[in-house]
Protein backbone atom coordinates (compact mmCIF):
# COMPACT_ATOMS: atom_id res chain seq x y z
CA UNK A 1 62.58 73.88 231.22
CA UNK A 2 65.76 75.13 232.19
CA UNK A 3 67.05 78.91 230.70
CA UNK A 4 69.91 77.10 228.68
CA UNK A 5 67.40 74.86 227.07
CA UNK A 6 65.49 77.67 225.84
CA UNK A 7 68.03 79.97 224.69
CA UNK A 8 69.40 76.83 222.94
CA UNK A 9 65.81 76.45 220.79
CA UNK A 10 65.88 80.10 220.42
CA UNK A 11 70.06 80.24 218.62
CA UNK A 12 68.81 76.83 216.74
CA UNK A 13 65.43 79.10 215.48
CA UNK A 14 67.38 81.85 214.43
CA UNK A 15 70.24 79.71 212.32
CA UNK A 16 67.21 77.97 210.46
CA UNK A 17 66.04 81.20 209.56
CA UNK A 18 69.13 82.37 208.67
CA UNK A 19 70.16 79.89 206.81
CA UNK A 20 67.19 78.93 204.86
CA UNK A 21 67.73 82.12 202.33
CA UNK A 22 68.85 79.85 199.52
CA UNK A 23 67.92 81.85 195.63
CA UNK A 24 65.35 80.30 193.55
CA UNK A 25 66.64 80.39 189.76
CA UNK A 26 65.25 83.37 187.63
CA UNK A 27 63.36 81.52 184.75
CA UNK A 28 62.02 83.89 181.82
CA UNK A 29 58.41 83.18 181.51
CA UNK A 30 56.39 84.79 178.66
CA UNK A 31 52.51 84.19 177.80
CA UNK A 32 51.47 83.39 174.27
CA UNK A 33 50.46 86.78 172.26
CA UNK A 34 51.57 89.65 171.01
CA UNK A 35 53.54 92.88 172.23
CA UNK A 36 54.89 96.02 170.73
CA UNK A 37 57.67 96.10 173.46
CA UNK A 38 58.69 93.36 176.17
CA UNK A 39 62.17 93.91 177.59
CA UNK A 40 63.36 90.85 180.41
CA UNK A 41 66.90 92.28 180.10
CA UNK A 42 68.25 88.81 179.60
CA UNK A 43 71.83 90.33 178.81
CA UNK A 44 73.87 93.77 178.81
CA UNK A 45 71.77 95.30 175.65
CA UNK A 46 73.08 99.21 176.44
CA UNK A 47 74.08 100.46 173.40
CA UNK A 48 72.14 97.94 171.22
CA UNK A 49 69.02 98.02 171.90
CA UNK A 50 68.91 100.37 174.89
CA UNK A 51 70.53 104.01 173.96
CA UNK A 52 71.94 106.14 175.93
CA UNK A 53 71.40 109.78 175.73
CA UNK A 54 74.57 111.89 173.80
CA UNK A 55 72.62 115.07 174.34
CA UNK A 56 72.76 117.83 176.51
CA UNK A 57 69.72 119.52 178.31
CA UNK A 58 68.48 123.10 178.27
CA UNK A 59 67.91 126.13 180.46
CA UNK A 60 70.54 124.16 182.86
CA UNK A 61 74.44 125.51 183.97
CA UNK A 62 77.35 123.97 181.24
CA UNK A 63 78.44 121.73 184.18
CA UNK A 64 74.93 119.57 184.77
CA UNK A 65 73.95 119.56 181.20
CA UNK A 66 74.88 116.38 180.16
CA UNK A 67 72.87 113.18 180.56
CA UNK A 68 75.78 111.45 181.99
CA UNK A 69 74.42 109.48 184.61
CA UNK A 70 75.41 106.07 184.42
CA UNK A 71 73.05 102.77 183.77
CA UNK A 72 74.14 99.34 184.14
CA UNK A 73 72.38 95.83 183.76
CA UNK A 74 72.97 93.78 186.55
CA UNK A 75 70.90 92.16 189.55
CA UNK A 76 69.53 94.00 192.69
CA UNK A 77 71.58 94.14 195.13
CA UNK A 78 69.33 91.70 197.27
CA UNK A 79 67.60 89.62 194.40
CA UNK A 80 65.54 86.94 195.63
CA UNK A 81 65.79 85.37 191.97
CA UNK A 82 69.63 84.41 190.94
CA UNK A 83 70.39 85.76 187.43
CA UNK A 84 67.73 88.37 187.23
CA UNK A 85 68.83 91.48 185.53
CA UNK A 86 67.55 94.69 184.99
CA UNK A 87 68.39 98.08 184.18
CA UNK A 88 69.65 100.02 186.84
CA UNK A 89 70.08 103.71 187.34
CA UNK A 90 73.35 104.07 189.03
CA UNK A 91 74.21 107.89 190.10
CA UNK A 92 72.51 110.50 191.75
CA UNK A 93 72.35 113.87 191.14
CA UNK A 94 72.89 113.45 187.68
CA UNK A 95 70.63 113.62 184.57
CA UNK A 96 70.08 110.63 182.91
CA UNK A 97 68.19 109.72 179.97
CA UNK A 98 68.08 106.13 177.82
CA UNK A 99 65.50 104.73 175.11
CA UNK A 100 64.82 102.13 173.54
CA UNK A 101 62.67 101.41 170.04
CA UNK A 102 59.82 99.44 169.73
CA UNK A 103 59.18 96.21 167.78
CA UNK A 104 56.41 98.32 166.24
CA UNK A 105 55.08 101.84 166.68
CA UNK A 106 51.69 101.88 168.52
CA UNK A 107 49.04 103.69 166.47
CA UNK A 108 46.02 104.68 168.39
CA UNK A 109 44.17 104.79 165.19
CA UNK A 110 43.81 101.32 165.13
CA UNK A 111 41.44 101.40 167.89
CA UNK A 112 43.07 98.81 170.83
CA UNK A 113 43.94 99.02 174.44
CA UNK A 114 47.30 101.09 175.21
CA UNK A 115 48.98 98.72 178.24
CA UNK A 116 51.88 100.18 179.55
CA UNK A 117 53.90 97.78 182.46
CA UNK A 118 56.71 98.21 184.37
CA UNK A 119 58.57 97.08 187.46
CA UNK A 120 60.78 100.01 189.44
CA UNK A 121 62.31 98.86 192.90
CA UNK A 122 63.96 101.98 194.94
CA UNK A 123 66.99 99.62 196.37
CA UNK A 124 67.51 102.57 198.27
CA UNK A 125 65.00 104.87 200.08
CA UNK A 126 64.01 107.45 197.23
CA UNK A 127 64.46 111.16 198.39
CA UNK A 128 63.80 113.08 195.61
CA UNK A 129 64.05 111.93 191.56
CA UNK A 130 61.34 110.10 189.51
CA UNK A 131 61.06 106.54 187.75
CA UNK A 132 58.43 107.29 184.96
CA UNK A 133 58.51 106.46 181.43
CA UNK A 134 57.89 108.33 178.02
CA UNK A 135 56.63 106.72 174.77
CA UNK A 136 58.50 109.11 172.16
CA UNK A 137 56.41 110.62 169.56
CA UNK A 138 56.78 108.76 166.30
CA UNK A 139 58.56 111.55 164.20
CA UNK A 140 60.78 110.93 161.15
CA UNK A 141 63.77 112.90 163.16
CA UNK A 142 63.44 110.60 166.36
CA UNK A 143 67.14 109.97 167.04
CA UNK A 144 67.72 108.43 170.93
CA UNK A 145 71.11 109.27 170.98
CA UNK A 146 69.72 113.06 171.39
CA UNK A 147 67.31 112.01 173.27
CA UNK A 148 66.49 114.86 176.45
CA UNK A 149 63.97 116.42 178.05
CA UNK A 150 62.36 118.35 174.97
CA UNK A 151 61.66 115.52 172.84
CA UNK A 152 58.52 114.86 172.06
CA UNK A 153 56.19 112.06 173.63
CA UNK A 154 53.25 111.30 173.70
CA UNK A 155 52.47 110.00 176.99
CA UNK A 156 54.40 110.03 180.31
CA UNK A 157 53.69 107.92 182.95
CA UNK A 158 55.16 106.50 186.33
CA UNK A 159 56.00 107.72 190.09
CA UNK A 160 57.53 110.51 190.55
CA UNK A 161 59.02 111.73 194.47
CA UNK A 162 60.80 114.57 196.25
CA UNK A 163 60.69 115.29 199.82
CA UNK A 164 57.00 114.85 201.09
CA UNK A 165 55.24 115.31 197.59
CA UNK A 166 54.28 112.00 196.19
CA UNK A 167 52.93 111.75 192.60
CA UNK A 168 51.74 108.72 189.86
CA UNK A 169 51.73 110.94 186.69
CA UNK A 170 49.90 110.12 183.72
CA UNK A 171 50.27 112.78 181.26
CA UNK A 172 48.87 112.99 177.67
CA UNK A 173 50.42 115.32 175.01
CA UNK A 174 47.72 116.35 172.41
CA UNK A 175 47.43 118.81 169.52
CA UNK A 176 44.71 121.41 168.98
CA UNK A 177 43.58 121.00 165.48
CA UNK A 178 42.55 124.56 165.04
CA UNK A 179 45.68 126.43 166.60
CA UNK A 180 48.34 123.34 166.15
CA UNK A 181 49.32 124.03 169.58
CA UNK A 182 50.12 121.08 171.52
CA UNK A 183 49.58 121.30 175.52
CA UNK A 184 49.87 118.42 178.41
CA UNK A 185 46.79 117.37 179.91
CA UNK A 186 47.29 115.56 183.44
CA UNK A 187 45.03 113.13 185.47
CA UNK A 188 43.67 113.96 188.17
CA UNK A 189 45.98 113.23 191.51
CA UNK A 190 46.25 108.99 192.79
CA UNK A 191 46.11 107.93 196.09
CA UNK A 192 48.48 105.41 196.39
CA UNK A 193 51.04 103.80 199.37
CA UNK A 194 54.35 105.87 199.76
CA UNK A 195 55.86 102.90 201.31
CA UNK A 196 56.83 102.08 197.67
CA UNK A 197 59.46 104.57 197.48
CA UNK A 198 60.98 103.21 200.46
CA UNK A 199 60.17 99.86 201.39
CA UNK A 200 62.84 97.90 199.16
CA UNK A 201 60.33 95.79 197.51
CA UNK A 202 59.86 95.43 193.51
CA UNK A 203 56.66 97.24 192.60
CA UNK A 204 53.97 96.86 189.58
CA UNK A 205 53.10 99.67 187.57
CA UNK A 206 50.71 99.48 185.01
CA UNK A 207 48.46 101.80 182.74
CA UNK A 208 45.51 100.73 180.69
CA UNK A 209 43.86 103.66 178.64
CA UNK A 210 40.82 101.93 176.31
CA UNK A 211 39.63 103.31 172.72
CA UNK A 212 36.06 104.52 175.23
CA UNK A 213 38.95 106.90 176.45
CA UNK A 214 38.49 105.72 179.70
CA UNK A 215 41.84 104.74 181.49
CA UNK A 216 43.32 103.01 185.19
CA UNK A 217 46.27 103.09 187.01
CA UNK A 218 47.19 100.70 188.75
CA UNK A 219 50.06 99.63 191.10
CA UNK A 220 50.94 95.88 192.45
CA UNK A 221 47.39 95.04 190.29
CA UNK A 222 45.55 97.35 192.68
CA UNK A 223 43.60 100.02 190.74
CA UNK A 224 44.99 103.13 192.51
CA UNK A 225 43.20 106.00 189.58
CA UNK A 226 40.68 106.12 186.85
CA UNK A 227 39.08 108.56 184.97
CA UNK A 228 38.38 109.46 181.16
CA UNK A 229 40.48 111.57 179.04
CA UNK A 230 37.38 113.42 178.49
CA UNK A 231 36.44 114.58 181.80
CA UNK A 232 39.43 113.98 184.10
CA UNK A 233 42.17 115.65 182.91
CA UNK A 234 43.68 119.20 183.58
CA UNK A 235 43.39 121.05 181.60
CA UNK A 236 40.72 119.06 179.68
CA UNK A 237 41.47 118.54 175.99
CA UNK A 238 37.97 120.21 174.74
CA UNK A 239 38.67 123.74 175.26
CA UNK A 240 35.23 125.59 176.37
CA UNK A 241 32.98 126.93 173.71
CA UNK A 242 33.55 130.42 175.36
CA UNK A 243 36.14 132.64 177.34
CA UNK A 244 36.32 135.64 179.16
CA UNK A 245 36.49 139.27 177.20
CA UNK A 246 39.35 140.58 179.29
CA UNK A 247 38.82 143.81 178.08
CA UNK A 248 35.75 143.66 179.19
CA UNK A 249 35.44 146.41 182.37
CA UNK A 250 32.80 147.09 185.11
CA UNK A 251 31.05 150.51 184.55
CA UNK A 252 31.49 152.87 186.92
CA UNK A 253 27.84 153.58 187.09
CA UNK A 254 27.68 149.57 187.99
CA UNK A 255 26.10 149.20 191.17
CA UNK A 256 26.47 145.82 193.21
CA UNK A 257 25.36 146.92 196.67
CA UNK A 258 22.28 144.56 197.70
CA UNK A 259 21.79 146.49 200.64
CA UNK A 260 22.12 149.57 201.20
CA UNK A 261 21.59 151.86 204.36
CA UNK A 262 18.04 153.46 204.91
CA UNK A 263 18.52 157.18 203.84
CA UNK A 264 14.83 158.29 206.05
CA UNK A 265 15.75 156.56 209.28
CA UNK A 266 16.76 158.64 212.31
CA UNK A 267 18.47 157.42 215.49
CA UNK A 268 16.01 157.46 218.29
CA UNK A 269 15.94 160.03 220.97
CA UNK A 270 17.22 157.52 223.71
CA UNK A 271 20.15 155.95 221.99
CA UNK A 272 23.13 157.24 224.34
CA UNK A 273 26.24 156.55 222.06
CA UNK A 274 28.27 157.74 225.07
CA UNK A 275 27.26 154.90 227.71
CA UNK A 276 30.48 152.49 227.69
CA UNK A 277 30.13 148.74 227.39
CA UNK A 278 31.43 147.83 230.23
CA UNK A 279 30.59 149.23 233.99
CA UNK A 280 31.90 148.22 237.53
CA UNK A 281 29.62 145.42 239.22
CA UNK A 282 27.71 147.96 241.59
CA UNK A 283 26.62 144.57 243.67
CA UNK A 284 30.22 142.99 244.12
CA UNK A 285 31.50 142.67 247.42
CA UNK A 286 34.96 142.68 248.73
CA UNK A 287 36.04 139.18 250.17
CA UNK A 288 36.45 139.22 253.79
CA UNK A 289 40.15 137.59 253.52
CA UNK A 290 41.11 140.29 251.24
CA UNK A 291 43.79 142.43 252.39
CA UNK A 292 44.44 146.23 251.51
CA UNK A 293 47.33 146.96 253.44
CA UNK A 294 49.16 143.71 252.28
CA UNK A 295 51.61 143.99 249.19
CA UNK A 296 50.89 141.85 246.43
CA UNK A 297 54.62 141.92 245.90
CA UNK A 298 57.56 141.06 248.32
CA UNK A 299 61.07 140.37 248.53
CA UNK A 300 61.79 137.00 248.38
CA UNK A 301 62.98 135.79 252.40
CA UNK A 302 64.77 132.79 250.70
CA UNK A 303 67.38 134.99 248.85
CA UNK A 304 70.73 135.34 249.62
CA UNK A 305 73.39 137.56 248.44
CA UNK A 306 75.94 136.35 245.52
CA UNK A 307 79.44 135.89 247.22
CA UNK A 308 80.46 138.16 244.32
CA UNK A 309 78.15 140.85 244.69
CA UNK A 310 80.03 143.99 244.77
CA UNK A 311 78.12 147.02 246.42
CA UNK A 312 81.15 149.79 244.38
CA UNK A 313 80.50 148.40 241.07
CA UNK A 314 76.77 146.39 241.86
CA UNK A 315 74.82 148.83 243.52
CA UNK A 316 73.06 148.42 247.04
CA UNK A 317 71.90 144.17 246.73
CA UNK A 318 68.22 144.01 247.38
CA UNK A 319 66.47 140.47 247.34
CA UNK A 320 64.41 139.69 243.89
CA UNK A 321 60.35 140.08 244.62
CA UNK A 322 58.13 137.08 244.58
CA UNK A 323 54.17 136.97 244.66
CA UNK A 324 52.87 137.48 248.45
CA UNK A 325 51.48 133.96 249.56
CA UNK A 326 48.78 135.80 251.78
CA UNK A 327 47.50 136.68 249.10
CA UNK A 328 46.69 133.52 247.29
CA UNK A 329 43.63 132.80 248.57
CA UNK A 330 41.98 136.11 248.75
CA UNK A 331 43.62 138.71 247.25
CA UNK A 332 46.26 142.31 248.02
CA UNK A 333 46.26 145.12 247.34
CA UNK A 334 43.04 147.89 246.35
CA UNK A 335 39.97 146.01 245.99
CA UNK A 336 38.04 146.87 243.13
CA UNK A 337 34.76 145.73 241.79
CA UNK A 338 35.27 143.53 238.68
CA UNK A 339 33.22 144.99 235.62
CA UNK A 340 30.00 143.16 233.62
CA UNK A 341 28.30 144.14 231.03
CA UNK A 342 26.97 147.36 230.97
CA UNK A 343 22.74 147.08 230.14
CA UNK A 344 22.46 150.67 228.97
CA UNK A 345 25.17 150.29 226.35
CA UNK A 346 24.07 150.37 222.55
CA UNK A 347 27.41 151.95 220.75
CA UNK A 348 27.05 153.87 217.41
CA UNK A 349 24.23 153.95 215.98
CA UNK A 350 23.82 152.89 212.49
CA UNK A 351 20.75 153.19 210.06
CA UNK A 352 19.28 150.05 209.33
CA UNK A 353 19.89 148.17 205.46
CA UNK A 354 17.23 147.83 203.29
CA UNK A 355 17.15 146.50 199.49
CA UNK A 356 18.71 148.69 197.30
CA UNK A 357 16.45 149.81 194.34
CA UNK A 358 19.17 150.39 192.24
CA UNK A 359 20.83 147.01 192.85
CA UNK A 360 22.32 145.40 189.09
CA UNK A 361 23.65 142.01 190.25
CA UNK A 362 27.63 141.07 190.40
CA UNK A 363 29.14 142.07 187.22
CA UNK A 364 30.70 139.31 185.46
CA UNK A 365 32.89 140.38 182.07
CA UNK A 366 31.42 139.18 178.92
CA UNK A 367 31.64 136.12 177.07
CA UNK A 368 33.29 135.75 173.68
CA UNK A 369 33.24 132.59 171.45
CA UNK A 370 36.37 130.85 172.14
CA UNK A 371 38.76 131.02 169.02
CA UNK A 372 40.85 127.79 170.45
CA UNK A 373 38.09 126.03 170.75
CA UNK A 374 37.37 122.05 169.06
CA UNK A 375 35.58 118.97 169.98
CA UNK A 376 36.98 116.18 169.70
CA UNK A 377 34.99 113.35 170.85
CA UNK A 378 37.24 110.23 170.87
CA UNK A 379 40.78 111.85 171.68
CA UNK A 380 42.09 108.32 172.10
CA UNK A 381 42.31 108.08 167.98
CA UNK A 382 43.98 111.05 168.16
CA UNK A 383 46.76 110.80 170.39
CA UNK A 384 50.20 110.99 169.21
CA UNK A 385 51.36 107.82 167.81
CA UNK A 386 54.34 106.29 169.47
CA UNK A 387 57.67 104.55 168.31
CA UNK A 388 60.19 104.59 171.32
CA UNK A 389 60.20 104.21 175.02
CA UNK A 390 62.50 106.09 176.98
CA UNK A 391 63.63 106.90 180.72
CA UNK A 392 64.88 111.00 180.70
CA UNK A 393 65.49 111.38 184.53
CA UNK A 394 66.80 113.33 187.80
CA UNK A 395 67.25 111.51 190.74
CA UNK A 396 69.23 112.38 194.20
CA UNK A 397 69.22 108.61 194.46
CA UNK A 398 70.49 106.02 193.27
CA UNK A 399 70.55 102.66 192.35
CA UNK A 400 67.15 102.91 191.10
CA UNK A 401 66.40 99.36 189.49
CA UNK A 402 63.90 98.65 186.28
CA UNK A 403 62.59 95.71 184.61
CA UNK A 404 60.04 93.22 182.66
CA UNK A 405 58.91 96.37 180.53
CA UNK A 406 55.67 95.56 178.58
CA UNK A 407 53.89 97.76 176.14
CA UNK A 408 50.94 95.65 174.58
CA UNK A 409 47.34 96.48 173.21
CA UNK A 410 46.32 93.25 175.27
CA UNK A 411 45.69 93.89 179.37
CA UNK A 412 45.08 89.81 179.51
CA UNK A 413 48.76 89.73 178.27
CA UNK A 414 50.29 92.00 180.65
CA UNK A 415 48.04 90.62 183.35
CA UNK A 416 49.46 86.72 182.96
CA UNK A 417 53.12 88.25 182.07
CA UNK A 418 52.89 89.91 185.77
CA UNK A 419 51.66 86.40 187.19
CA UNK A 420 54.41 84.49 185.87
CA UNK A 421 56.98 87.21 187.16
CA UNK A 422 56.38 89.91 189.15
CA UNK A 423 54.15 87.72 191.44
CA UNK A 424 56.46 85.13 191.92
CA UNK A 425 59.01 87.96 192.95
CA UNK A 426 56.94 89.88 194.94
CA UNK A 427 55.75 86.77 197.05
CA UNK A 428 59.18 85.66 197.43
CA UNK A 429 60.38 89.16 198.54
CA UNK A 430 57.37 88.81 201.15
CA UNK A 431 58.58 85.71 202.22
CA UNK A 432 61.76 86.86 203.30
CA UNK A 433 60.82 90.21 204.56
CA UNK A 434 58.53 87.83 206.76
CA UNK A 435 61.18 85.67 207.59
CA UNK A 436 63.72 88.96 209.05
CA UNK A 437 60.89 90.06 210.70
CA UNK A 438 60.73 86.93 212.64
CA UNK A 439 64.44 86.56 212.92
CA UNK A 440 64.32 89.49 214.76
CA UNK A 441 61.89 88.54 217.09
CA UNK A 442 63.55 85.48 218.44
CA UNK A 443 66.99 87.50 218.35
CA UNK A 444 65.29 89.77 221.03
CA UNK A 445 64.24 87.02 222.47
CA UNK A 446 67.42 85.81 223.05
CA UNK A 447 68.62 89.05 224.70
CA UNK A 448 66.14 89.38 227.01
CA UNK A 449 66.07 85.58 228.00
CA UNK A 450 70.22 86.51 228.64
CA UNK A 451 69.34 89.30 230.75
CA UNK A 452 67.18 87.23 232.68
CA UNK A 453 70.06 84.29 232.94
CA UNK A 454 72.31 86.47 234.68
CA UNK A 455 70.07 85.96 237.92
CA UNK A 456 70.17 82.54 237.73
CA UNK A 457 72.47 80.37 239.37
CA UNK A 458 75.11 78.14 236.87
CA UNK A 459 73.78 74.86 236.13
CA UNK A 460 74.93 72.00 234.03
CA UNK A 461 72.82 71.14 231.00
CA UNK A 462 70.98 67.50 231.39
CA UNK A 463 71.62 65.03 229.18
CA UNK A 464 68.30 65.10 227.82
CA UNK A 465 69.72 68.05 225.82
């Protein structure tokens, strides 16, 4: 087939593929049950049902303090579904921080799956900021117009980035009963795909914590983290029975030496502590091809004088010194025997160690009953009851884009809400990720079947074309 022909299949290849992008319609699909929070953002709700932050944050200079970083509902900027909004975090380096109520206030009380689900796609690669949620504590004084980074929640969860550290936090807030001090407990560190900061795909996180107290995280339905909020959280929420006196001190009269040296030994007669440890090889023998007289250094023949040299101001020129080449196979110089190991040689002499009579163990400090300390043996009914969701965040990116927000005691209803959306965008962000991929294949095609026209002589097309 002639080269024409071909790079004529190729161009036609590459305008199907092009040109085939055509946007299915975003339909709102949601599965028979019931929710305590589903947000689609079907229209511009910000500042009806999504609030934005009035307040200011602490610890932080005058000029940063504000949450004014803006949000927006609108599309992505490459939607592969026409119409679909979400809620987009627009500026970077800016705090921002938005809420919204729920239908109902989850009450763990009540003894159901928590399901938390979310999507978050980074339009743009994600540096350093974080895309997590809060569920706001349900308190009487909960106002989300002063919402910020002190209010109270009572779990946090999400991925969170900057620079190489990757995290998928899930956090619990909960209250010791005896001290009324409340403390976050985190799970234990996921291992999960970085490419979701950065590939410009629409990811799936979702959290399922059960009344056993067991919990998973998952992202894009893959379980990425599981534990129990008994055993695999840091710290744990049952303090230990007992702590450390840390007044406690070591006596002085404490002794820890296992070993210690043997007071009746004597060194022997024979040790010489003077005999160095290592001696010239008394049976080396010169090599024949080396050469005493030779110097190992000499000026180099190849040298020549800078044109500039000045002998007033320079000095004398003498030629830079190179290694003699005689003396790379033997050797220049004075020979000398190279030195071994020396058999007499025994150094110091030190008593041997033997057990030491005396010996009490390694001291630990005390023990004291722990005055923190509670059991609690289902936390899950005692976890903060919830009334809000809210995003408080930092980012040094943006365009950060959110959406299809589910809160639910029912992981069968978040499971078929995902299938009717996120897995219909997902595949049809695949598809044309795919389809690029392959477009730019055949477009290097092309350039490399040009390259190779050039050596070809001109030739008219046949009509078979």
């Amino acid at each position: 087939m002639k080269l024409k022909l071909i790079l004529l299949c190729i161009c036609v290849a590459i305008y199907q593929v092009n040109c085939s992008d055509e946007k299915t319609k975003y339909e709102r699909k949601v599965p028979e049950g019931q929710s305590h929070f589903l947000e689609t953002f079907e229209s511009d709700e910000i500042g009806k049902v999504w609030i934005k932050s009035k307040a200011k944050k602490d610890g932080v200079e005058e000029s940063i303090a504000k949450y004014d970083g803006e949000w927006a509902v609108e599309t992505s900027s490459d939607s592969v579904l026409e119409g679909d909004l979400g809620l987009v975090l627009k500026s970077k380096a800016k705090h921002h921080a938005i809420s919204s109520k729920l239908e109902k206030p989850f009450d763990f009380t009540e003894e159901k799956p928590l399901v938390v689900q979310y999507e978050v796609k980074f339009q743009n690669a994600l540096d350093c900021g974080g895309a997590y949620v809060k569920l706001l504590e349900d308190e009487s004084n909960l106002n989300l117009e002063q919402f910020f980074d002190k209010t109270s929640f009572s779990i946090m969860f999400g991925p969170d980035k900057c620079g190489t550290e990757n995290k998928f936090h899930f956090i619990v807030r909960f209250k010791n009963p005896v001290t009324g001090k409340v403390e976050e407990h985190h799970a234990k560190k996921s291992d999960f795909p970085s490419t979701v900061f950065s590939d410009g795909k629409t990811h799936l996180y979702t959290l399922i914590l059960n009344p056993d107290n067991s919990y998973k995280m998952l992202i894009d339905n893959s379980e990425v983290g599981s534990g129990s909020l008994l055993n695999d959280l840091t710290p744990p929420i049952n303090p230990p029975k007992e702590i450390v006196d840390v007044n406690d001190k070591k006596p002085e009269s404490w002794d820890e030496r296992e070993k210690i040296p043997d007071e009746t030994a004597v060194k022997p007669d024979d040790w010489d502590e003077n005999e160095p440890r290592m001696i010239p090889d008394s049976e080396a023998v010169k090599p024949e091809d080396w050469d005493e007289n030779a110097p190992e250094m000499i000026p180099d023949p190849e040298a020549v004088k800078p044109d500039d040299w000045d002998v007033d101001t320079d000095g004398e020129w003498e030629p830079p010194q190179i290694d003699n080449p005689k003396c790379t196979n033997g050797g220049c110089g004075k020979w000398t025997p190279p030195n071994i190991d020396n058999p007499k040689y025994k150094g110091k002499w030190t008593p041997p160690m033997v057990d030491n009579p005396n010996y009490q163990g390694k001291w630990e400090p005390r023990m004291l009953p722990n005055p923190e300390y509670f059991e609690d043996k289902n936390p899950f009914k005692s976890l903060f009851r919830f009334s809000a969701v809210g995003l408080e965040l930092w980012s040094m990116t943006e365009n950060i884009y959110f959406d299809n927000f589910v809160i639910a005691q029912d992981p069968k209803f978040a499971e078929l809400f995902a299938q009717d959306n996120w897995v219909v965008k997902s595949k049809l962000e695949n598809e044309r990720a795919d389809k690029k991929e392959e477009s730019a294949g055949k477009e290097d095609d092309l350039d490399d079947y040009k390259d190779e026209d050039k050596d070809e002589p001109e030739e008219e097309v046949k009509d078979e074309l």
